[in-house]
PDB file of N, CA and C in Angstrom:
ATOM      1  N   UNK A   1     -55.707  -8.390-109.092  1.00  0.00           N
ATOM      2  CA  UNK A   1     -55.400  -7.247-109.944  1.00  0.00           C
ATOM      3  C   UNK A   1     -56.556  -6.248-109.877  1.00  0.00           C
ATOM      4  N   UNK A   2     -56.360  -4.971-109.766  1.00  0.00           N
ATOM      5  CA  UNK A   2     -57.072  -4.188-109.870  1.00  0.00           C
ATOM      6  C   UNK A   2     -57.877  -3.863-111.008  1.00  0.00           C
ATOM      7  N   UNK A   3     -59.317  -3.611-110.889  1.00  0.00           N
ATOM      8  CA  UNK A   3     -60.562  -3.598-111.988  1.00  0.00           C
ATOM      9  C   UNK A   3     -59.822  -2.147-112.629  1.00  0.00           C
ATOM     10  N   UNK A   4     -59.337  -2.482-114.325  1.00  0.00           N
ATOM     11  CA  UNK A   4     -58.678  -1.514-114.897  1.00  0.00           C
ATOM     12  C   UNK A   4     -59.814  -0.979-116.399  1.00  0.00           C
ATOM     13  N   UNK A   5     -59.548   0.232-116.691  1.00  0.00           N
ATOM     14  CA  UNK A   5     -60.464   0.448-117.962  1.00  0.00           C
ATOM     15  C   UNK A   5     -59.043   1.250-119.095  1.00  0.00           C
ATOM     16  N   UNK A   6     -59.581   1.409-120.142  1.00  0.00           N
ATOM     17  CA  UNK A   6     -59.134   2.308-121.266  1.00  0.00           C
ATOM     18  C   UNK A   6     -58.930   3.823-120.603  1.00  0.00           C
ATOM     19  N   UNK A   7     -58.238   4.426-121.283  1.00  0.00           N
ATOM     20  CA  UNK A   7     -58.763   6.316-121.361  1.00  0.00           C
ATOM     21  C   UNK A   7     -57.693   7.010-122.379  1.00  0.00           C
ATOM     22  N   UNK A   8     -58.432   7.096-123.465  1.00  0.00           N
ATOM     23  CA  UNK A   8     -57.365   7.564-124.436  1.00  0.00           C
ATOM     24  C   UNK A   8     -57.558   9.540-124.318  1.00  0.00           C
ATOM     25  N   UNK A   9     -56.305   9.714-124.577  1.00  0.00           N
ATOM     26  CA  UNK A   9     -55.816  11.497-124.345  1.00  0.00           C
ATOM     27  C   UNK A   9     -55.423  11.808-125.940  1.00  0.00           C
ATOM     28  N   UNK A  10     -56.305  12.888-126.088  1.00  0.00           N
ATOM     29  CA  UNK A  10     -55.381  13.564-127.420  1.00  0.00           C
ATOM     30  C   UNK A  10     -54.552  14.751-127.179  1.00  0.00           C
ATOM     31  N   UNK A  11     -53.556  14.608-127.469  1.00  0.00           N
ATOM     32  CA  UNK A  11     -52.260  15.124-127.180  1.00  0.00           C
ATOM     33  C   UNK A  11     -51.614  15.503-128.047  1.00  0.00           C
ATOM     34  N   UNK A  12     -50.544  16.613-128.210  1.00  0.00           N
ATOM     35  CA  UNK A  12     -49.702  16.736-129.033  1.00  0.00           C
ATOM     36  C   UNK A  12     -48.333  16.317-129.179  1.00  0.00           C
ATOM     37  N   UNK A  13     -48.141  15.878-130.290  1.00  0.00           N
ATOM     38  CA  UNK A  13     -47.088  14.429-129.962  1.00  0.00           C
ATOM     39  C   UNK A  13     -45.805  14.872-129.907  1.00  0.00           C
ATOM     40  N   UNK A  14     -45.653  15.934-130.020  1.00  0.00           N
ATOM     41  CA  UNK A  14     -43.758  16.955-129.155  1.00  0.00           C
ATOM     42  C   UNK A  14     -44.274  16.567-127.926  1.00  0.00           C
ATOM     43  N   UNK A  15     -45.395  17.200-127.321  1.00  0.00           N
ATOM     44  CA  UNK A  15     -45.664  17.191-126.128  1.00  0.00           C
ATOM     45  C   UNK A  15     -45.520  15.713-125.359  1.00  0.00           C
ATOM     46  N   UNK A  16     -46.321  14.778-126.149  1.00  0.00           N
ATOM     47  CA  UNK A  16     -46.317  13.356-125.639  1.00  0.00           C
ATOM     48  C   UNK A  16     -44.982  13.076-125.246  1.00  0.00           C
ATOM     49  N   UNK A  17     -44.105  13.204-126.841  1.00  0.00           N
ATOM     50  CA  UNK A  17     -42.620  12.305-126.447  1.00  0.00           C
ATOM     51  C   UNK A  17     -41.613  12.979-125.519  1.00  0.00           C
ATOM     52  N   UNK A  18     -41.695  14.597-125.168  1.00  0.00           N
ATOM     53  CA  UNK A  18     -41.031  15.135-123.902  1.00  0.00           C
ATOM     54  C   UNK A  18     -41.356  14.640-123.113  1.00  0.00           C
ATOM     55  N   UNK A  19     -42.775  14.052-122.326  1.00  0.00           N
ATOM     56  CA  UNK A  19     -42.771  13.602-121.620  1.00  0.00           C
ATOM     57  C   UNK A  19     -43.013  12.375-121.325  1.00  0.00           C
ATOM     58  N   UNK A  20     -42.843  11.437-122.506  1.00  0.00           N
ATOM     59  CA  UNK A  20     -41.955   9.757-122.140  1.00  0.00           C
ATOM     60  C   UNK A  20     -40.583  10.212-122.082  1.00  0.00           C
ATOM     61  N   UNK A  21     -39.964  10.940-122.188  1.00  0.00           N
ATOM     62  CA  UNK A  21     -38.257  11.354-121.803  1.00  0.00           C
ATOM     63  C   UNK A  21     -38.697  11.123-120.742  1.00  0.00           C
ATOM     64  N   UNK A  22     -39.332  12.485-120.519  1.00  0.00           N
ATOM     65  CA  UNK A  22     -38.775  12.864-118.673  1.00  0.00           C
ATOM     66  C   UNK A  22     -39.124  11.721-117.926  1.00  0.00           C
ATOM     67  N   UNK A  23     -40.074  11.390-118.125  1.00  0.00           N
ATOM     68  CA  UNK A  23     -41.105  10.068-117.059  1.00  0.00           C
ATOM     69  C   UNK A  23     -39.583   8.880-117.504  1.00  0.00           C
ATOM     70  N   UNK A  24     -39.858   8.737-118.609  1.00  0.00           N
ATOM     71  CA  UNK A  24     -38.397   7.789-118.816  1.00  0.00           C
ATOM     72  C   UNK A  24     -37.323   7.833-117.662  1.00  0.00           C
ATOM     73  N   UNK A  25     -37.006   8.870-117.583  1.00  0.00           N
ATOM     74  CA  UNK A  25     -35.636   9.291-116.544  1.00  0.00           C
ATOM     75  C   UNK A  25     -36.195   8.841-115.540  1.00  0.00           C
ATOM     76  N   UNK A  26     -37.418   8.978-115.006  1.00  0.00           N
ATOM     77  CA  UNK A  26     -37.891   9.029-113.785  1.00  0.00           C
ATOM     78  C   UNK A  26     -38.299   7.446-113.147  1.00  0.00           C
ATOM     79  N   UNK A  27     -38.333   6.803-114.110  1.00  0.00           N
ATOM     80  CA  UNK A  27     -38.422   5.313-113.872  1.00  0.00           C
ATOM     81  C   UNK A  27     -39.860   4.884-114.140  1.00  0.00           C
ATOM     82  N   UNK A  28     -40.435   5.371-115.032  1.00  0.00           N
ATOM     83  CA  UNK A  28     -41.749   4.958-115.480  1.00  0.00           C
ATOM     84  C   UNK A  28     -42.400   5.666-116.769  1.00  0.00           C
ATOM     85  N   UNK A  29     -43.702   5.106-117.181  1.00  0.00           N
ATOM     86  CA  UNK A  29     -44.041   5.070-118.735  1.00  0.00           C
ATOM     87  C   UNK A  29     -44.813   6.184-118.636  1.00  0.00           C
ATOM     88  N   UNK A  30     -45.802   6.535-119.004  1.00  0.00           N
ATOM     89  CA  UNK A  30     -46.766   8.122-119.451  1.00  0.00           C
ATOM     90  C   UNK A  30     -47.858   7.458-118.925  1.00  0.00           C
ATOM     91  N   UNK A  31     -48.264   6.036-118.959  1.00  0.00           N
ATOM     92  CA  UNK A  31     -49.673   5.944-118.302  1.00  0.00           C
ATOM     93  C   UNK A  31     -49.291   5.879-116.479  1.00  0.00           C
ATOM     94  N   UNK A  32     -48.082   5.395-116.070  1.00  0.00           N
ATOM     95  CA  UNK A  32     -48.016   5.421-114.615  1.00  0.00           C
ATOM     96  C   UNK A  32     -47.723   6.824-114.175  1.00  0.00           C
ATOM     97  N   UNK A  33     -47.366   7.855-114.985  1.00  0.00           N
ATOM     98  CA  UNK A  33     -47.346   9.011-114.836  1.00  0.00           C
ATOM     99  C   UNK A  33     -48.386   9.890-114.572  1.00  0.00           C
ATOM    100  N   UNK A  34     -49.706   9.604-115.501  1.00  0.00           N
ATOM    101  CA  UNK A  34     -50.948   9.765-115.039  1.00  0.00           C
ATOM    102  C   UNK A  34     -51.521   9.619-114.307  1.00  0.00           C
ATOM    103  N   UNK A  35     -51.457   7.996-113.330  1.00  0.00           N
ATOM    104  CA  UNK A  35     -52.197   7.629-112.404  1.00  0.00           C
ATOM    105  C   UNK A  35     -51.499   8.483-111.279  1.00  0.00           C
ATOM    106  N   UNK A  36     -50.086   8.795-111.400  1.00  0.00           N
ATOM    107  CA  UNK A  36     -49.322   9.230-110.490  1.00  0.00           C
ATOM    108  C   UNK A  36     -50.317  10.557-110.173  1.00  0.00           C
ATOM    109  N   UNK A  37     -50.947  11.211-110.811  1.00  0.00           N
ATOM    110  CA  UNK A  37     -51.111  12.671-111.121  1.00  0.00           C
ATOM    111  C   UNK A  37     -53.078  12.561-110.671  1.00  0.00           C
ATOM    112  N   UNK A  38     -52.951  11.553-111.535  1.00  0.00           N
ATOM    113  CA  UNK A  38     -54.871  11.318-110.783  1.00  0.00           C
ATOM    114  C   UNK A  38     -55.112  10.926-109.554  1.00  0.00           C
ATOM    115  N   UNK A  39     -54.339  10.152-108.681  1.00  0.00           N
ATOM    116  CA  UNK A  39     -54.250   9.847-107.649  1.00  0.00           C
ATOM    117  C   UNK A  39     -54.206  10.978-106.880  1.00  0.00           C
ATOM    118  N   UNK A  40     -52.853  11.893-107.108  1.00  0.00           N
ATOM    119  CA  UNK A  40     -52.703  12.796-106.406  1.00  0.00           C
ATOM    120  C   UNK A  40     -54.070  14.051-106.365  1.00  0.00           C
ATOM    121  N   UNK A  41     -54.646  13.887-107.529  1.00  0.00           N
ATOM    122  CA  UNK A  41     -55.482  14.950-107.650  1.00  0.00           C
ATOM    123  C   UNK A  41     -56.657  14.483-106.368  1.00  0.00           C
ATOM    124  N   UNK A  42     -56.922  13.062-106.740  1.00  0.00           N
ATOM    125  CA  UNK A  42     -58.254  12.767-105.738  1.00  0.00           C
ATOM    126  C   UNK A  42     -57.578  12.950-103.990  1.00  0.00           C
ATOM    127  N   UNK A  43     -55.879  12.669-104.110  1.00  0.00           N
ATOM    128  CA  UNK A  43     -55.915  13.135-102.498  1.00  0.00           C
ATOM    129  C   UNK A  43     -55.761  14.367-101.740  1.00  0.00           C
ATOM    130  N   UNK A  44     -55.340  15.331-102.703  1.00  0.00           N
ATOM    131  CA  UNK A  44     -55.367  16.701-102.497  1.00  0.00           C
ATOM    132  C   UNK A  44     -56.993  17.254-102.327  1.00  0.00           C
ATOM    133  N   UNK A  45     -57.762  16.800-103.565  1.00  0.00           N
ATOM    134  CA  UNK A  45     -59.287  17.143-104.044  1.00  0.00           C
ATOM    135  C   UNK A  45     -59.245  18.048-104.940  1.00  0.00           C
ATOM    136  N   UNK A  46     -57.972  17.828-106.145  1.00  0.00           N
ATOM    137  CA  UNK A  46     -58.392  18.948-106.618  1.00  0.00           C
ATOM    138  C   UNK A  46     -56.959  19.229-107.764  1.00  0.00           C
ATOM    139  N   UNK A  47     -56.660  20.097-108.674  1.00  0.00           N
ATOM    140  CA  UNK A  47     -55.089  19.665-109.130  1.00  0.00           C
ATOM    141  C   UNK A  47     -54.267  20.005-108.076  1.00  0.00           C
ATOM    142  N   UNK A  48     -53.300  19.075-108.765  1.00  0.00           N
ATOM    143  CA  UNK A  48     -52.079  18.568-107.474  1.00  0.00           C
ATOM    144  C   UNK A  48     -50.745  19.841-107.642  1.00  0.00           C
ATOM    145  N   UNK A  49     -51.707  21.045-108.442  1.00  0.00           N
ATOM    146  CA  UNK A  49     -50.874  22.222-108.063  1.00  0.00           C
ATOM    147  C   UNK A  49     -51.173  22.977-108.436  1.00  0.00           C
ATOM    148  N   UNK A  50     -50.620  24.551-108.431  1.00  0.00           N
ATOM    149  CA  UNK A  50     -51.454  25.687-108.328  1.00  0.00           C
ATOM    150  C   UNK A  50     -51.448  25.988-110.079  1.00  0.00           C
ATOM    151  N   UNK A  51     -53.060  26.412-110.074  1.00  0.00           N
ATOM    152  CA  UNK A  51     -53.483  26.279-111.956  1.00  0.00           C
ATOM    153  C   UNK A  51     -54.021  28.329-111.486  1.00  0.00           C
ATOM    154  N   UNK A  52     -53.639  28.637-112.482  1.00  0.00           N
ATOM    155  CA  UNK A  52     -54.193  30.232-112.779  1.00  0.00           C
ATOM    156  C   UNK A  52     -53.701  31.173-113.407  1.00  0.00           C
ATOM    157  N   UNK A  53     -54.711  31.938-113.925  1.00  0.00           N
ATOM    158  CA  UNK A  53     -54.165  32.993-115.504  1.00  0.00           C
ATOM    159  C   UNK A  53     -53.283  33.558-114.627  1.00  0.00           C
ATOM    160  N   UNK A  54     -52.605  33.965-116.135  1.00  0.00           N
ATOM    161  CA  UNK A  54     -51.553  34.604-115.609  1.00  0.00           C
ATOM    162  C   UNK A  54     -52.411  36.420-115.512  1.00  0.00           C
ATOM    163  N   UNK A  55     -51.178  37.089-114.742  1.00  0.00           N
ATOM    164  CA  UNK A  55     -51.712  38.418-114.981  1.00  0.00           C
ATOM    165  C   UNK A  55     -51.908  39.495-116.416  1.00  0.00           C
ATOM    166  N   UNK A  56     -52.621  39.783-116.348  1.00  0.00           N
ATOM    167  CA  UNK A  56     -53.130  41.023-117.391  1.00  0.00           C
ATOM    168  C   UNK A  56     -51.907  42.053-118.034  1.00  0.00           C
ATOM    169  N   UNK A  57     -51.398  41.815-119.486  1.00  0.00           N
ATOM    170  CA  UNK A  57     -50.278  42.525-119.846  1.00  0.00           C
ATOM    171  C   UNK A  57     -50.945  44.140-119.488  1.00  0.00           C
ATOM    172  N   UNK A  58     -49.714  45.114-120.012  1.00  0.00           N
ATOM    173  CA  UNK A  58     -50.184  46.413-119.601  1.00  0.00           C
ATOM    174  C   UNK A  58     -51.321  46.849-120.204  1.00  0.00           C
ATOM    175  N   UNK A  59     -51.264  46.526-121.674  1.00  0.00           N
ATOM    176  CA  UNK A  59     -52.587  46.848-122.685  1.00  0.00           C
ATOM    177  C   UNK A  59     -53.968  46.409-122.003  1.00  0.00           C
ATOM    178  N   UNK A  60     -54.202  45.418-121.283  1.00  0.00           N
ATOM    179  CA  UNK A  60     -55.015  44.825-121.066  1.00  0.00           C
ATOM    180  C   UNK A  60     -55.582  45.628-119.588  1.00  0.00           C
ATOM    181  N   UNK A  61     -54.406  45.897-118.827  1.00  0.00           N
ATOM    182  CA  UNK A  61     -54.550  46.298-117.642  1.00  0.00           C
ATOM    183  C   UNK A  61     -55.021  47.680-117.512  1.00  0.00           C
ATOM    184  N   UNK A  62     -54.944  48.411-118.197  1.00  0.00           N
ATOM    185  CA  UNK A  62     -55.012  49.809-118.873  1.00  0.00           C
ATOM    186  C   UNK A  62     -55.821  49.835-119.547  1.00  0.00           C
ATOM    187  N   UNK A  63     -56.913  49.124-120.460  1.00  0.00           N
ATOM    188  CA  UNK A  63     -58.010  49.112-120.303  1.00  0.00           C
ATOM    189  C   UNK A  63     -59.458  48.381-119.512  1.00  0.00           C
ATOM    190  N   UNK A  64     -58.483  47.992-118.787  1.00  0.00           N
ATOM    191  CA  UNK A  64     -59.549  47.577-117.423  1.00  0.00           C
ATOM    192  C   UNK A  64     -59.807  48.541-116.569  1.00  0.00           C
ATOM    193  N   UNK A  65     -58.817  49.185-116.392  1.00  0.00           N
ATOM    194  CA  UNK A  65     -58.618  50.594-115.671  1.00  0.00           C
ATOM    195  C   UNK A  65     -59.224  51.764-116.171  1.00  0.00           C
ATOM    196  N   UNK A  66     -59.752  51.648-117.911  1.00  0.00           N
ATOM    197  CA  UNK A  66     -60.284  52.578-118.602  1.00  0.00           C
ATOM    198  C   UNK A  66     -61.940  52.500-118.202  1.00  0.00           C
ATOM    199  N   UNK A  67     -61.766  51.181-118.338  1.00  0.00           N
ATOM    200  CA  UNK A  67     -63.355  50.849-118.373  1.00  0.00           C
ATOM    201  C   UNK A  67     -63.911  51.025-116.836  1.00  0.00           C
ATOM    202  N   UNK A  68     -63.006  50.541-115.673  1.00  0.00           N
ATOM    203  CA  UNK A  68     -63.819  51.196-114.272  1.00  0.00           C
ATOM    204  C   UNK A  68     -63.949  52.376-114.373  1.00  0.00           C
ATOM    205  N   UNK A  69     -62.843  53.024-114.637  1.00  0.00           N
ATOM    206  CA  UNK A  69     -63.251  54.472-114.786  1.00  0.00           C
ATOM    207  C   UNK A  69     -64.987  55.120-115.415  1.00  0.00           C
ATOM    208  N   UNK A  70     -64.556  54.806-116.617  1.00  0.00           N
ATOM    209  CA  UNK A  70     -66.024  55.216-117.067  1.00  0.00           C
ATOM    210  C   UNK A  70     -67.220  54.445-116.392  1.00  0.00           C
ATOM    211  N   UNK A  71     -66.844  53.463-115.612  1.00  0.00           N
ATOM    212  CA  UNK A  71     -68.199  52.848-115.151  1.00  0.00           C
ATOM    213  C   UNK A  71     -68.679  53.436-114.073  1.00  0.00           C
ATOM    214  N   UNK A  72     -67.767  54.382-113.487  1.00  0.00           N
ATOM    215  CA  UNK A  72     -67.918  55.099-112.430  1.00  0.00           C
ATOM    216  C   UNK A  72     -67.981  56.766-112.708  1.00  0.00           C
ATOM    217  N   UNK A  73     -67.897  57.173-113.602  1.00  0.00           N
ATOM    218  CA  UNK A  73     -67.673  58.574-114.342  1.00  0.00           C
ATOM    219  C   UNK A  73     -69.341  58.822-114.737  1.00  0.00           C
ATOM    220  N   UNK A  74     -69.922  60.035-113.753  1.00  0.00           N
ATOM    221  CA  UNK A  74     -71.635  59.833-114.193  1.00  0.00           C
ATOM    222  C   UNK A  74     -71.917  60.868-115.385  1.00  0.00           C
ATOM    223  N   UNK A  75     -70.485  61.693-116.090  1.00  0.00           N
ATOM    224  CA  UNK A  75     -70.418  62.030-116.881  1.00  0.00           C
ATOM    225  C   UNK A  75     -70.364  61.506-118.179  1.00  0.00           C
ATOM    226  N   UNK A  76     -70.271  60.416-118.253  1.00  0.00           N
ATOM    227  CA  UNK A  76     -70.405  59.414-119.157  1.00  0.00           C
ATOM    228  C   UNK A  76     -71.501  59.104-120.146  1.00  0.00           C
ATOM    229  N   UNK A  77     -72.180  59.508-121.045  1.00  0.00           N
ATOM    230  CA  UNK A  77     -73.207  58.966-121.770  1.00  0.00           C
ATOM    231  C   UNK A  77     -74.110  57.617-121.164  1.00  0.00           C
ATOM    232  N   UNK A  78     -74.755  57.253-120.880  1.00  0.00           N
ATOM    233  CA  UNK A  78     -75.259  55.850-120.506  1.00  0.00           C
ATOM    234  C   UNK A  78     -76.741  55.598-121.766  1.00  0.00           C
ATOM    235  N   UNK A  79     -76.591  53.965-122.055  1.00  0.00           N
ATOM    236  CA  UNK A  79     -77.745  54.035-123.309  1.00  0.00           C
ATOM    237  C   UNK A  79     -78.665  52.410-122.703  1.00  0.00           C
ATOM    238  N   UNK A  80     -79.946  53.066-122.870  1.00  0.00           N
ATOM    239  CA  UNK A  80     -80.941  51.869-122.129  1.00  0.00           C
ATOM    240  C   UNK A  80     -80.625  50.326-122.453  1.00  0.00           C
ATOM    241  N   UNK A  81     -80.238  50.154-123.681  1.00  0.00           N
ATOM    242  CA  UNK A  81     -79.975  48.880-124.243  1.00  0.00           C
ATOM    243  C   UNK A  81     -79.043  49.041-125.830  1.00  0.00           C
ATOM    244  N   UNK A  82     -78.723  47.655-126.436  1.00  0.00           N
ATOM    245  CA  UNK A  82     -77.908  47.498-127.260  1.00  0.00           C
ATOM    246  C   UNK A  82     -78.465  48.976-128.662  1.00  0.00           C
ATOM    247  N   UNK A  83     -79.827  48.494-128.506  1.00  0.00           N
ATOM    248  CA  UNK A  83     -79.929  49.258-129.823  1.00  0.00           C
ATOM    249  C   UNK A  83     -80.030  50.560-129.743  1.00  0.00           C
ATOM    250  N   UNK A  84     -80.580  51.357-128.480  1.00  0.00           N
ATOM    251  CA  UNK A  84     -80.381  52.741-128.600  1.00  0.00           C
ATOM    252  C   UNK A  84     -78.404  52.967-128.590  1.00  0.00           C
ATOM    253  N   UNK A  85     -77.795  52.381-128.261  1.00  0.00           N
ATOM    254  CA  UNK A  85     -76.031  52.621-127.905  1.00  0.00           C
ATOM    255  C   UNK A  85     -75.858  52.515-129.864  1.00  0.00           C
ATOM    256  N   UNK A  86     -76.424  51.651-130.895  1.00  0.00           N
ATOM    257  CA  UNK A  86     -76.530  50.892-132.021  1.00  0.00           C
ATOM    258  C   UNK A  86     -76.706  52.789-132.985  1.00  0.00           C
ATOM    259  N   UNK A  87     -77.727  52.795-132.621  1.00  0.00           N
ATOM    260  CA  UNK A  87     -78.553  54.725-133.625  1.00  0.00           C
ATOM    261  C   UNK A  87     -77.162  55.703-132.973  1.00  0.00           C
ATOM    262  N   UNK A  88     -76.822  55.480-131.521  1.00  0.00           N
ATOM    263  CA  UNK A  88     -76.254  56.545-131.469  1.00  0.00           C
ATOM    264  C   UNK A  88     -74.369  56.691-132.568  1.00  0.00           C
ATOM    265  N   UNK A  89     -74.060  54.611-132.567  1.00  0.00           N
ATOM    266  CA  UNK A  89     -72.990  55.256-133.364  1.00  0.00           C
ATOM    267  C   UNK A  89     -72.982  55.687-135.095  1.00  0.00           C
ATOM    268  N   UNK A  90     -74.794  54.995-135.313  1.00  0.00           N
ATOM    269  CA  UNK A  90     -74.957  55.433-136.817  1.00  0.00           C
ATOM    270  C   UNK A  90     -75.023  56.707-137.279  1.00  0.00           C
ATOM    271  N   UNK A  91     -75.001  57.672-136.135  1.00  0.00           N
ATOM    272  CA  UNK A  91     -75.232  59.200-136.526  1.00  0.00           C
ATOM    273  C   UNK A  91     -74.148  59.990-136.773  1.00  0.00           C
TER     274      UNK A  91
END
């Protein structure tokens, strides 16, 4: 038998029991589901599928777009550090 240890997950337990369903259907429990998934990670090197933010809603995108702008605009005010930028909005 293979040298086995503990590894407890905190989880949210909607989350848990959807997926003893599905794994259920699938012919196995939530811990062989894991190994299924750790395994795969160590043979890929890495997760066993594509992980990344999603894209930037418009609000977000539109001020990213605000802010290159001015970072590139030499019309722009520029202030040496926090506290001179600090006096200029107390005035």
């Amino acid at each position: 038998m293979a040298n086995t240890t503990n590894f407890s997950v905190r989880m949210d337990s909607d989350i848990k029991k959807q997926c003893e369903t599905l794994y259920g259907e699938l012919g196995m429990n939530l811990t062989t589901a894991i190994n299924v998934f750790l395994r795969q990670s160590l043979r890929v090197g890495g997760f066993p599928f594509e992980v990344k933010l999603d894209k930037p809603n418009k609000e977000t995108l539109a001020a990213m777009l605000e802010a290159e702008r001015i970072a590139h605009d030499p019309d722009v005010k520029r202030y040496s550090d926090v506290e001179d930028a600090l006096r200029e909005l107390k005035k």
